[in-house]
Protein backbone atom coordinates (compact mmCIF):
# COMPACT_ATOMS: atom_id res chain seq x y z
CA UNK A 1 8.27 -3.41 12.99
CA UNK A 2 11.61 -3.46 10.64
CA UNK A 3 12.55 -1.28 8.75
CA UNK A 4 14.64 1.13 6.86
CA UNK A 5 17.96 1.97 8.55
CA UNK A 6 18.94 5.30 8.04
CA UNK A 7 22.00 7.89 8.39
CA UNK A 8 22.27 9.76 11.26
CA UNK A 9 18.96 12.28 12.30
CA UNK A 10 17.46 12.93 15.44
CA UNK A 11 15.05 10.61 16.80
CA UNK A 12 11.27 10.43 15.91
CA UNK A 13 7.77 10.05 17.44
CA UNK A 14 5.08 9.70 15.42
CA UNK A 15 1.48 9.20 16.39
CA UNK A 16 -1.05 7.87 13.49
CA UNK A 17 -4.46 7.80 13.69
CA UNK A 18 -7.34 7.94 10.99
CA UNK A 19 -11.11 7.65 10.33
CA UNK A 20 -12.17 9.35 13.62
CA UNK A 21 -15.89 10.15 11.35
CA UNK A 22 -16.96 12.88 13.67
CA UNK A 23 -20.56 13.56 13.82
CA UNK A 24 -21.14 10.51 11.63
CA UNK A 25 -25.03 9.72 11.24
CA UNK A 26 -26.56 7.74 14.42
CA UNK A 27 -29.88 6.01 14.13
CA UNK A 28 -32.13 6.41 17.69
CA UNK A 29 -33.76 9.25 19.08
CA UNK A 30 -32.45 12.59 19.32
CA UNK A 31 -30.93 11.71 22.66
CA UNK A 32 -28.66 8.75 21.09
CA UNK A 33 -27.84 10.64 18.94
CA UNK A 34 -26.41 13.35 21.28
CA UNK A 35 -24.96 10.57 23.39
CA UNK A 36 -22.74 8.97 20.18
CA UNK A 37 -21.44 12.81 18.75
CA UNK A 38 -20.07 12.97 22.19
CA UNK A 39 -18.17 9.80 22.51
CA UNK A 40 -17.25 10.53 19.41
CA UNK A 41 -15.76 14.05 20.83
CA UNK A 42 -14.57 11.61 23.16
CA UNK A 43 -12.44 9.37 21.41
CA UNK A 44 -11.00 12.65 19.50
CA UNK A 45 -10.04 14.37 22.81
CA UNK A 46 -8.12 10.80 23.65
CA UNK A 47 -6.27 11.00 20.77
CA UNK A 48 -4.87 14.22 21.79
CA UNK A 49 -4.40 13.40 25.05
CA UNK A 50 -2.72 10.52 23.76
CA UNK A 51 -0.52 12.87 21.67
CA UNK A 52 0.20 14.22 24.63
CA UNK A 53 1.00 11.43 27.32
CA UNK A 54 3.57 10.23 24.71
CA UNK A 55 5.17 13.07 23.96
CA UNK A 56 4.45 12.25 20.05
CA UNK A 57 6.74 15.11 17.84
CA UNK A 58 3.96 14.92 14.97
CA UNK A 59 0.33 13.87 14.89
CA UNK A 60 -1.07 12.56 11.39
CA UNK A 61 -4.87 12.49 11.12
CA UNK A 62 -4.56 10.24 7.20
CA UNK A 63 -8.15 10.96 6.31
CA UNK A 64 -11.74 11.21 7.32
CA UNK A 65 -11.39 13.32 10.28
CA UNK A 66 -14.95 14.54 9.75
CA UNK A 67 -17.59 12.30 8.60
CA UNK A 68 -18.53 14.22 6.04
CA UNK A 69 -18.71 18.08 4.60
CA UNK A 70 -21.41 19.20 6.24
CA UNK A 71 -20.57 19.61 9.94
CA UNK A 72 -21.44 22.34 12.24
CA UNK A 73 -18.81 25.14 12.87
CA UNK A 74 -19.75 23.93 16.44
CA UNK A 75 -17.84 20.55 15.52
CA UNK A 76 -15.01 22.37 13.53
CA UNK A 77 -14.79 24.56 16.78
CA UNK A 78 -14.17 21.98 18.98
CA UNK A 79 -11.53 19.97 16.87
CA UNK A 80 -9.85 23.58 16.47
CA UNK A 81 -9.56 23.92 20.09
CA UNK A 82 -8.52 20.70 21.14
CA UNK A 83 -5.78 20.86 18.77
CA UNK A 84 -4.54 24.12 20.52
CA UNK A 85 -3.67 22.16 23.32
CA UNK A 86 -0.93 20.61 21.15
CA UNK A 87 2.30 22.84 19.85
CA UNK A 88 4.16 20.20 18.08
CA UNK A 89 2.86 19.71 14.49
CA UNK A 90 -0.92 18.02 12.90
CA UNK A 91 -0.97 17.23 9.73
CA UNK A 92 -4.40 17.00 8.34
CA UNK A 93 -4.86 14.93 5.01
CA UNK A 94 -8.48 15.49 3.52
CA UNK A 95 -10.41 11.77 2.67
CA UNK A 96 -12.90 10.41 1.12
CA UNK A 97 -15.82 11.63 3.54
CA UNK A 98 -14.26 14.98 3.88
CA UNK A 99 -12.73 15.60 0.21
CA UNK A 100 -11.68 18.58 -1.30
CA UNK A 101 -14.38 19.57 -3.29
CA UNK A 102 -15.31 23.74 -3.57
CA UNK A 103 -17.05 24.70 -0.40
CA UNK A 104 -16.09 21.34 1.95
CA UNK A 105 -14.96 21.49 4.99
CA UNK A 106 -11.37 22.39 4.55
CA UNK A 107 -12.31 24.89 2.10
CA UNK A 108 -14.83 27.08 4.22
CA UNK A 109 -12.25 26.34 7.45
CA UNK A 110 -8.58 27.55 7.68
CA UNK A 111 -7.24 25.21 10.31
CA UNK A 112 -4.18 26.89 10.40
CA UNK A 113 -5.85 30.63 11.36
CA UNK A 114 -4.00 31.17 14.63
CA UNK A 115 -2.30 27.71 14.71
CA UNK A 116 0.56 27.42 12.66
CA UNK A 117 1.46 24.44 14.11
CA UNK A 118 -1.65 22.54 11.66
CA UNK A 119 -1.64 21.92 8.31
CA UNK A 120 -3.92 20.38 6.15
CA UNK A 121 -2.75 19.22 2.47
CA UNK A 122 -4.50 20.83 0.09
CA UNK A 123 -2.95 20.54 -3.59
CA UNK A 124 -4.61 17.55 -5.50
CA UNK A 125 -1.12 17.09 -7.22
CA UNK A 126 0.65 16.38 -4.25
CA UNK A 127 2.11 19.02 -1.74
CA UNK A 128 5.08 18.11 0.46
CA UNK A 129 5.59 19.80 3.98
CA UNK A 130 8.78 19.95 5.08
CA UNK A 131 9.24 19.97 8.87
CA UNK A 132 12.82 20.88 9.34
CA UNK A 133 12.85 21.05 13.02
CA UNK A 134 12.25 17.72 13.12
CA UNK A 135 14.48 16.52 9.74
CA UNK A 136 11.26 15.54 8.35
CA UNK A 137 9.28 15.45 5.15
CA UNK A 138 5.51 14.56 4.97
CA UNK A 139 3.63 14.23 1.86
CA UNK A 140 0.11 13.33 0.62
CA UNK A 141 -2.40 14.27 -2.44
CA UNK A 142 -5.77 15.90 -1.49
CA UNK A 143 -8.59 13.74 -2.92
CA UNK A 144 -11.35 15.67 -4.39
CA UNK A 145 -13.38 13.09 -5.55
CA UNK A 146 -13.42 9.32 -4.34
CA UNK A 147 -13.33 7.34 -7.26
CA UNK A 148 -11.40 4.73 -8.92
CA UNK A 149 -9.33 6.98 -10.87
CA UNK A 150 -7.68 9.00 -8.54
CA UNK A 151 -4.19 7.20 -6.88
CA UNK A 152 -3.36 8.58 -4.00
CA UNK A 153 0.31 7.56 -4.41
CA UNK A 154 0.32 9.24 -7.52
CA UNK A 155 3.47 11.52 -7.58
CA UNK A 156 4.78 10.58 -4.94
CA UNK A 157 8.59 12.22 -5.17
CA UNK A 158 11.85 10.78 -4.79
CA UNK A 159 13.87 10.55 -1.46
CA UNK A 160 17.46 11.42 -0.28
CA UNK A 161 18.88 10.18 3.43
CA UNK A 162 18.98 13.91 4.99
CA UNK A 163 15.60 13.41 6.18
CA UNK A 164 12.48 11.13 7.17
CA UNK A 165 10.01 10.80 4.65
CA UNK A 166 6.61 10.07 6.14
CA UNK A 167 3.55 9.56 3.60
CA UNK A 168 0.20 9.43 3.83
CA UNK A 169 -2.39 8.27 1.74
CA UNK A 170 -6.23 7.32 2.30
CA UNK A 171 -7.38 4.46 -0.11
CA UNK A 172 -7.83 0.83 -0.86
CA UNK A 173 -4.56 -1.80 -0.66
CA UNK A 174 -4.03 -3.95 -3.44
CA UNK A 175 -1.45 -6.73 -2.73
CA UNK A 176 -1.02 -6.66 -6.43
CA UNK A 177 -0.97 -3.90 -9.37
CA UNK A 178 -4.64 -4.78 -11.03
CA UNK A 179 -6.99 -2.58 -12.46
CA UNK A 180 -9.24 -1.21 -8.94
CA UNK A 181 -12.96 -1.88 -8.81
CA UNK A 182 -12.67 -0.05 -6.16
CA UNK A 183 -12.09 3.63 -5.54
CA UNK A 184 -8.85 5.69 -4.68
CA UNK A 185 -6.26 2.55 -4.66
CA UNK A 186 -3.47 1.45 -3.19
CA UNK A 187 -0.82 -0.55 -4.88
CA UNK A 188 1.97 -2.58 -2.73
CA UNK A 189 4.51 -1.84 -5.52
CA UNK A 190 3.85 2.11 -4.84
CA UNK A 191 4.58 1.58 -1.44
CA UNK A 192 8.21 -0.88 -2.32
CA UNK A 193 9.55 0.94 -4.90
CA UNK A 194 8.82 4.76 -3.05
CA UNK A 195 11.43 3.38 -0.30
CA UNK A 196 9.93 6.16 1.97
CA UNK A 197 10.54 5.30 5.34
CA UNK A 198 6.76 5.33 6.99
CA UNK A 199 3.31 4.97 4.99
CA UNK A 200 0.58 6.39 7.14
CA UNK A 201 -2.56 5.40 5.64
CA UNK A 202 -6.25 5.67 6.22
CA UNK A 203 -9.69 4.23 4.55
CA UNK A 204 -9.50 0.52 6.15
CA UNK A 205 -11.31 0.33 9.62
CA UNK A 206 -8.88 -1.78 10.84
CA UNK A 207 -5.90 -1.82 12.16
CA UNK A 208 -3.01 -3.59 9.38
CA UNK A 209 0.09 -3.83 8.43
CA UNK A 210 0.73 -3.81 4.79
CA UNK A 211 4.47 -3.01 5.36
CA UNK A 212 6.34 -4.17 1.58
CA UNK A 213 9.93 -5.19 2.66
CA UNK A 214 11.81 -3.20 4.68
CA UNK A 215 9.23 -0.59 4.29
CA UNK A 216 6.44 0.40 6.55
CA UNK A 217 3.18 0.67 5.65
CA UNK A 218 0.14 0.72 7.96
CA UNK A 219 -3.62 1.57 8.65
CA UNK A 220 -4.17 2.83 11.64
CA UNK A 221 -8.14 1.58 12.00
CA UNK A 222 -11.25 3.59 12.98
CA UNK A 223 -10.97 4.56 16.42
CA UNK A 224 -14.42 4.45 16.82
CA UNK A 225 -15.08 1.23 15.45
CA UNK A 226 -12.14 -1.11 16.11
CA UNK A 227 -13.16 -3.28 19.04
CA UNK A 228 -9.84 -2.52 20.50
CA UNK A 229 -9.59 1.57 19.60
CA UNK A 230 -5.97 2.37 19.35
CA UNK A 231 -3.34 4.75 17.37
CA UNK A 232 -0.03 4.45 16.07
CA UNK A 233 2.92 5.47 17.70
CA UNK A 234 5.88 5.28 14.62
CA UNK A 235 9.52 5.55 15.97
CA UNK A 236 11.96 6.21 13.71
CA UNK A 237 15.15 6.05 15.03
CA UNK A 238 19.00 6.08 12.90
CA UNK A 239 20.33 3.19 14.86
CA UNK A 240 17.02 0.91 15.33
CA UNK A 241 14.96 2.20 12.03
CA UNK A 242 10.86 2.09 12.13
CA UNK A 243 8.73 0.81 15.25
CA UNK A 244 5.43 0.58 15.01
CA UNK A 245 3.13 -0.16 18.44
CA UNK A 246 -0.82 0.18 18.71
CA UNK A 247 -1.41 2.53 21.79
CA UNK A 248 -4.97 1.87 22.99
CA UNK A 249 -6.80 4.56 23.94
């Protein structure tokens, strides 16, 4: 709930969500398995409205929007057009269930066709999006393949105090720098010494706060599988710093 205080910039609402897993694989009949993609849909369209009721500036989805790279167009229609009922800005960052691999999801779909309000990070490097109407930086590495080798701090640039600097990252936490068994880690250091001012992170189904210091750090759970499904709303603020409250859905 602490965090970094900060020169003067305007005010900022953030909402955080993660692991939605649309049209993830439902065991049953044909009509369970109707009945699941659609509270599934249902959840999703929440999370808008929720973007929505709270007036949030930016929406980061930090991985696994999409349970994996093979989903309809129907499905990539539908998250397309409830997205178009925002105007302030989505940033999309690709996980381990939709990756970046040649011909996934966010390489046969341009989310930002027509909506130039959504953007989806794409460079496996590291790509930082710079949101000036809202004195705001947000960067994240695209994974392409989920495996213990790939960091998805890697990179991760340095700061000044002209702007916020929000990243995002979709992995497993380690308290402690160790060598992973498993895949796409996490390390609490990366998070300290990066001094960002907000960690948006996805992978763990629930919701937790691995904040280092006067840094925050969170996962914002699985929507569709925390018993209490919730997002993020992140206020960052010059005079009060970083505020962090689960919204339930």
């Amino acid at each position: 709930m602490l965090h970094a205080m900060v020169t003067s910039r305007r005010s900022l609402r953030v909402l955080h969500t993660a692991d939605v897993h649309l049209d993830s694989d439902a065991y049953g009949n044909a009509a369970a398995q109707a009945a699941h993609r659609e509270r599934e849909r249902g959840v999703f369209r929440r999370i808008v409205d929720c973007a929505l009721t709270e007036r949030a500036d930016l929406l980061l989805i930090a991985g696994d929007l999409f349970d994996h790279n093979r989903v309809p167009d129907e499905t990539v229609e539908f998250v397309r057009s409830e997205l178009d009922r925002l105007r302030n800005p989505v940033v999309i960052l690709p996980g381990n269930h939709d990756c970046l691999r040649t011909s996934a999801i966010y390489d046969r779909h341009d989310f930002t066709a027509g909506a130039d309000h959504v953007r989806v990070i794409r460079r496996l490097e590291g790509e930082s999006i710079e949101l000036p109407g809202l004195d705001a930086i947000v960067w994240g590495r695209a994974m392409e393949e989920h495996e213990p080798g790939f960091s998805p701090l890697a990179g991760i640039p340095s700061r000044d105090d002209r702007r916020w600097y929000i990243a995002m990252g979709h992995g497993f936490f380690y308290d402690e720098r160790q060598r992973p068994d498993r895949s796409s880690p996490i390390f609490a250091e990366e998070i300290r010494d990066a001094g960002w001012d907000y960690f948006a992170l996805g992978h763990h189904h629930s919701r937790t706060d691995v904040s280092q210091g006067r840094v925050a750090a969170h996962y914002a759970g699985a929507p569709m599988v925390d018993s209490q499904s919730a997002v993020l709303r992140v206020d960052l603020a010059s005079t009060a710093g970083v505020h962090v409250t689960a919204v339930r859905l």
